[in-house]
Protein backbone atom coordinates (compact mmCIF):
# COMPACT_ATOMS: atom_id res chain seq x y z
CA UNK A 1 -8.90 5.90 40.59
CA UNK A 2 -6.21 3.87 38.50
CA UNK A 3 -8.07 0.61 38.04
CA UNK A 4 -5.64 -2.91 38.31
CA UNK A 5 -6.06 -3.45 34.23
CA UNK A 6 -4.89 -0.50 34.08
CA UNK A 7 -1.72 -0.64 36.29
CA UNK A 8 -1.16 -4.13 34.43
CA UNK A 9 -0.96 -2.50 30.82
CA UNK A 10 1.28 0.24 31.82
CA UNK A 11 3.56 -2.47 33.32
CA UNK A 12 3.67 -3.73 30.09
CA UNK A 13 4.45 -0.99 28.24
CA UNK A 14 1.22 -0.21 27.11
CA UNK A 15 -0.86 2.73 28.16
CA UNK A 16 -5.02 2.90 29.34
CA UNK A 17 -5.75 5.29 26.42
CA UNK A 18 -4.49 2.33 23.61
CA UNK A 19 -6.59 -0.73 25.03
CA UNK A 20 -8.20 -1.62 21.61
CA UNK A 21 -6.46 0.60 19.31
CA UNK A 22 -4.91 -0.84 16.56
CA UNK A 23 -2.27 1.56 14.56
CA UNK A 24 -1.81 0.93 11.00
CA UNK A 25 1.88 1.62 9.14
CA UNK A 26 1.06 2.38 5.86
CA UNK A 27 2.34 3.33 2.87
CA UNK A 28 1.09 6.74 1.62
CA UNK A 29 -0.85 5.49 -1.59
CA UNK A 30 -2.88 3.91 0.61
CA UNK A 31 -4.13 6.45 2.71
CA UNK A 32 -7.15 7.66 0.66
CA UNK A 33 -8.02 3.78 0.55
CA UNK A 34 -7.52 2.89 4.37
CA UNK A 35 -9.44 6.12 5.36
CA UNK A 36 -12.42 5.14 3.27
CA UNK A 37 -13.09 1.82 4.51
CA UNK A 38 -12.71 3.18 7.72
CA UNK A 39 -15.33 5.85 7.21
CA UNK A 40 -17.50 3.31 5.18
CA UNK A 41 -17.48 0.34 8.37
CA UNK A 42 -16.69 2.31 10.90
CA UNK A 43 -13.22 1.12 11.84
CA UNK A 44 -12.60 3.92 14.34
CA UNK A 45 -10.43 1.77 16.54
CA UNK A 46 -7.60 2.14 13.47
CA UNK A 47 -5.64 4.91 13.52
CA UNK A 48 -3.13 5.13 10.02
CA UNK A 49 0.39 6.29 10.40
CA UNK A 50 1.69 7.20 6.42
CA UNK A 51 5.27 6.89 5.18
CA UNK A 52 6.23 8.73 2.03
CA UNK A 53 4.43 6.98 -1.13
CA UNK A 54 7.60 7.97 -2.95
CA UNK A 55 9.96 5.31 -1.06
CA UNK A 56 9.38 2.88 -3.51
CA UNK A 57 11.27 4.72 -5.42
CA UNK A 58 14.22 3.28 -2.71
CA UNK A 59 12.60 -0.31 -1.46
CA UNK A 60 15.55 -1.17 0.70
CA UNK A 61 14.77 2.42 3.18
CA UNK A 62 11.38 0.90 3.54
CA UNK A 63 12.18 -1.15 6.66
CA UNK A 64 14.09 0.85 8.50
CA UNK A 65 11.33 3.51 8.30
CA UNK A 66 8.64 0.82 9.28
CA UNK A 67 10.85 -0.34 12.40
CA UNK A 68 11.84 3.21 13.37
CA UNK A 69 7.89 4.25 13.27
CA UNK A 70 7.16 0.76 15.39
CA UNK A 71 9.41 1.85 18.08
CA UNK A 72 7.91 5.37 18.36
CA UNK A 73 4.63 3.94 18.90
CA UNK A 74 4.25 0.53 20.00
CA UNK A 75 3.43 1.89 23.83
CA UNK A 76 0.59 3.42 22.79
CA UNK A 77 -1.10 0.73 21.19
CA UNK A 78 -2.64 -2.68 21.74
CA UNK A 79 -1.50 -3.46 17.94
CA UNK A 80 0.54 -2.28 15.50
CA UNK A 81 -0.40 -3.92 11.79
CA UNK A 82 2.04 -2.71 8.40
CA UNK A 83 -0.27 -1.92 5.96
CA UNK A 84 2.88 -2.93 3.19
CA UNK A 85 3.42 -6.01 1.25
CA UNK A 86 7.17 -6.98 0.29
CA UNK A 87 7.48 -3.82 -2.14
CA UNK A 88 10.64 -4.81 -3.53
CA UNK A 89 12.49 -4.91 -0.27
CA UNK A 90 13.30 -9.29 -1.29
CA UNK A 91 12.21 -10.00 2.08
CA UNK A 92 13.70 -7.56 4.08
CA UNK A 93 10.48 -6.26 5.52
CA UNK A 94 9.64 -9.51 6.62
CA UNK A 95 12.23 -10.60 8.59
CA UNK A 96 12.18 -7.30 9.98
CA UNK A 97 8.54 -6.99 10.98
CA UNK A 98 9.16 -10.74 12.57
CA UNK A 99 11.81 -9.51 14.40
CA UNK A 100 9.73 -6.29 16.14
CA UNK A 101 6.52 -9.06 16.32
CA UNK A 102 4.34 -7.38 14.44
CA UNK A 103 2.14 -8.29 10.99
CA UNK A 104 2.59 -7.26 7.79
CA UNK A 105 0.27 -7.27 4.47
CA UNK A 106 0.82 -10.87 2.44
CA UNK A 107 1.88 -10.44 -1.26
CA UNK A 108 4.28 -9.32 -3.29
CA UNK A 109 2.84 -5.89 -3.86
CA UNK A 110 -0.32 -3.58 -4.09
CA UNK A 111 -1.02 -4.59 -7.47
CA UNK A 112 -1.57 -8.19 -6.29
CA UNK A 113 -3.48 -7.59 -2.54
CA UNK A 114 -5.73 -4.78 -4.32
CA UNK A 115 -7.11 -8.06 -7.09
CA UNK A 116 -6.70 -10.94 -3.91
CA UNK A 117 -3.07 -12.28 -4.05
CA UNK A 118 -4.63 -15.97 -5.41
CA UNK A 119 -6.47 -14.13 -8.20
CA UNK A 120 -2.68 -12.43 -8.84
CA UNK A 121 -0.72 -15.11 -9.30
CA UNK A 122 -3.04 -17.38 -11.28
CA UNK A 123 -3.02 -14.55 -13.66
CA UNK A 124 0.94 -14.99 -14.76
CA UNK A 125 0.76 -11.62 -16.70
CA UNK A 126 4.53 -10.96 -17.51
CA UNK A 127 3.45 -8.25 -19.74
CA UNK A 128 1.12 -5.85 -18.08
CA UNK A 129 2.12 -3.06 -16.81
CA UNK A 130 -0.63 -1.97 -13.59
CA UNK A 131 -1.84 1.40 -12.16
CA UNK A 132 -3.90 2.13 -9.21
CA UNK A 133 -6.43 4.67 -8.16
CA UNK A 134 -3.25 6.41 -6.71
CA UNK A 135 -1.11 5.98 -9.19
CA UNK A 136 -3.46 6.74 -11.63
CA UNK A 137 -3.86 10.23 -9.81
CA UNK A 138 0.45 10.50 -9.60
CA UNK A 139 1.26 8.83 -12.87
CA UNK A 140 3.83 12.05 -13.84
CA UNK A 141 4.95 12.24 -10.38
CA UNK A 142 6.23 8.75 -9.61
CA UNK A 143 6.23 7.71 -13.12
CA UNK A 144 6.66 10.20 -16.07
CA UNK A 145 9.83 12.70 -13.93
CA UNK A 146 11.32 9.81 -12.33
CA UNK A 147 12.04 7.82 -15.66
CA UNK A 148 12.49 11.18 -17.40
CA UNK A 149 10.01 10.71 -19.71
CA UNK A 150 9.30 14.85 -19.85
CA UNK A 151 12.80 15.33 -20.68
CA UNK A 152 13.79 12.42 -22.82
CA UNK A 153 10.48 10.76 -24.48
CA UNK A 154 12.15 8.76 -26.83
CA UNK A 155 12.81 6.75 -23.55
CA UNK A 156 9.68 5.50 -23.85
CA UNK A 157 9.90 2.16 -25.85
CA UNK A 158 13.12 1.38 -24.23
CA UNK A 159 11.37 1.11 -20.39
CA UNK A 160 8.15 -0.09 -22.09
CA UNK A 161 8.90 -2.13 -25.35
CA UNK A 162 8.45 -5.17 -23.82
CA UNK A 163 4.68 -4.76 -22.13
CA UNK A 164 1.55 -4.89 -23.98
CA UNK A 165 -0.86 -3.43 -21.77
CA UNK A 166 -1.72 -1.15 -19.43
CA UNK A 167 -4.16 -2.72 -16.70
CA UNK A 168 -5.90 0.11 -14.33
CA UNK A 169 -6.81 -2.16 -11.05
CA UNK A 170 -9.96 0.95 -10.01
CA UNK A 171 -10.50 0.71 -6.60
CA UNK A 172 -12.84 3.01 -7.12
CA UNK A 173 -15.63 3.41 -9.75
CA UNK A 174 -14.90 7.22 -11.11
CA UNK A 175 -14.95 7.78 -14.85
CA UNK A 176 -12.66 11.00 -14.82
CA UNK A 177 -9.52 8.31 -13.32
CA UNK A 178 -10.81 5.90 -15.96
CA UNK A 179 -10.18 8.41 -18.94
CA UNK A 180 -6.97 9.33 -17.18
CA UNK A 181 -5.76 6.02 -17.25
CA UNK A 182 -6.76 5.26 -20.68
CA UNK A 183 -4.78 8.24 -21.73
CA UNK A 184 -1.46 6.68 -19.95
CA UNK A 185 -1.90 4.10 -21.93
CA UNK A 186 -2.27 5.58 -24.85
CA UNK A 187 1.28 7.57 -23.85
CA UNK A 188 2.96 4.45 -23.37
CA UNK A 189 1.73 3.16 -26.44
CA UNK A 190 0.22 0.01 -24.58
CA UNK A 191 -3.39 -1.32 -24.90
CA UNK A 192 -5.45 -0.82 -22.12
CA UNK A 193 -7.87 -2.82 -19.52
CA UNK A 194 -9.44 -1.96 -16.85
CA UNK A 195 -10.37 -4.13 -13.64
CA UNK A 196 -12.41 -3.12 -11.23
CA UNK A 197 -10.90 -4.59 -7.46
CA UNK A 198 -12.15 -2.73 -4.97
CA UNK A 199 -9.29 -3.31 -1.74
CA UNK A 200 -9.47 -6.78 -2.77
CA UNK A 201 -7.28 -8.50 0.20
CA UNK A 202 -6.55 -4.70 1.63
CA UNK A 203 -9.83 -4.43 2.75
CA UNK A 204 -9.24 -8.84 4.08
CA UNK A 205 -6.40 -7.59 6.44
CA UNK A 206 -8.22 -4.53 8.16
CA UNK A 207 -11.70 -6.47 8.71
CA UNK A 208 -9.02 -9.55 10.89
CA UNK A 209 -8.33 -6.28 13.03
C-alpha cells in the first residue's frame, strides 16, 4: 500500500525510492576522492554523478553540463549538491546553481578546498604552481599534450618562467605519487614541496550532507 508520505513526495516531484538520497555532481578528478570517504564513513546515502575531468580544459561548458545533469535527476533525489568550486567559469556556475536551487562547493578551485579555502588564501602564493593526487596521476594528459610540451619542449619556460615551485597538495599518503610529482617538478624546472591535505574542506561539504 502507497503510504500518504509517499503520495506527498511524488506530488512534488520527488519519488519514494530518493527520500534521503543525496546525489553529488562532481567533477571527474574527484571521483577516486568522493568514493573513498564514502567507503571510509560510510556515506551510502551519496550517490556521485562524474562529468569529464577534462572540461576544465573549457570552464565556460561547465555549467551548462552541471544544469543539464540537475534536470535529469533532480526527481529522484531529496538533494542534489555540485561537488565543483568556481573552476574558472568567473561566476557563472554560481549564478547558475542559484538559479536551479541547488549548492555548490565554496572556493575558487580544488587546489584551495583540498588545503581549507582560509588556509588558501592566507597563503598569497602567486608563484606556485599545484598538483593533486589526480593530477599527479594525469600530469601528461591534462598537462604535458594539452600545452604541447611532447611536441614543442622548448615551450616550457615560456608557460612556466614565471613560477618557482611546484606544490603537490597529497590527498593521499603514497610514496610512488610523491616521486612522480617530484619528477614534474623537476621537468618544469621548478622546486618542489609537498603538503599533505587530505580533502581538506571536500571532505567539510560531504560530512553537512
Amino acid at each position: 500500500m502507497t503510504r500518504l508520505d509517499d503520495i506527498a513526495l511524488t506530488e512534488h516531484g520527488l519519488s519514494p525510492a530518493g527520500r534521503g538520497r543525496v546525489l553529488l555532481i562532481g567533477c571527474g578528478a574527484l571521483a577516486r576522492d568522493v568514493l573513498a570517504l564514502k567507503t571510509a564513513h560510510g556515506w551510502d546515502h551519496l550517490d556521485l554523478a562524474c562529468l569529464p575531468a577534462i572540461l576544465h580544459n573549457h570552464p565556460e561548458k561547465i555549467p551548462d553540463a552541471v544544469a543539464q545533469e540537475v534536470a535529469a535527476n533532480r526527481g529522484a533525489y531529496a538533494q542534489i549538491f555540485v561537488l565543483y568550486a568556481d573552476c574558472g567559469t568567473g561566476g557563472l556556475l554560481q549564478a547558475r546553481c542559484a538559479e536551479l536551487g541547488v549548492e555548490m562547493l565554496e572556493g575558487p578551485h580544488c587546489y584551495s578546498f583540498f588545503e581549507g579555502n582560509d588556509a588558501f588564501a592566507a597563503r598569497g602564493e602567486m608563484t606556485a604552481f599545484y598538483l593533486t593526487d589526480f593530477l599527479v596521476r594525469q600530469f601528461d594528459a591534462f598537462v604535458t599534450r594539452p600545452l604541447g610540451l611532447d611536441r614543442h619542449p622548448q615551450l616550457r619556460d615560456v608557460y612556466f618562467g614565471n613560477y618557482e615551485k611546484l606544490v603537490y597538495l597529497a590527498q593521499t599518503n603514497d610514496p610512488e605519487l610523491t616521486q612522480k610529482a617530484r619528477a614534474c617538478a623537476l621537468r618544469l624546472g621548478l622546486d618542489f614541496e609537498r603538503r599533505v591535505t587530505g580533502h581538506g574542506d571536500l571532505e567539510t561539504a560531504l560530512r553537512r550532507l
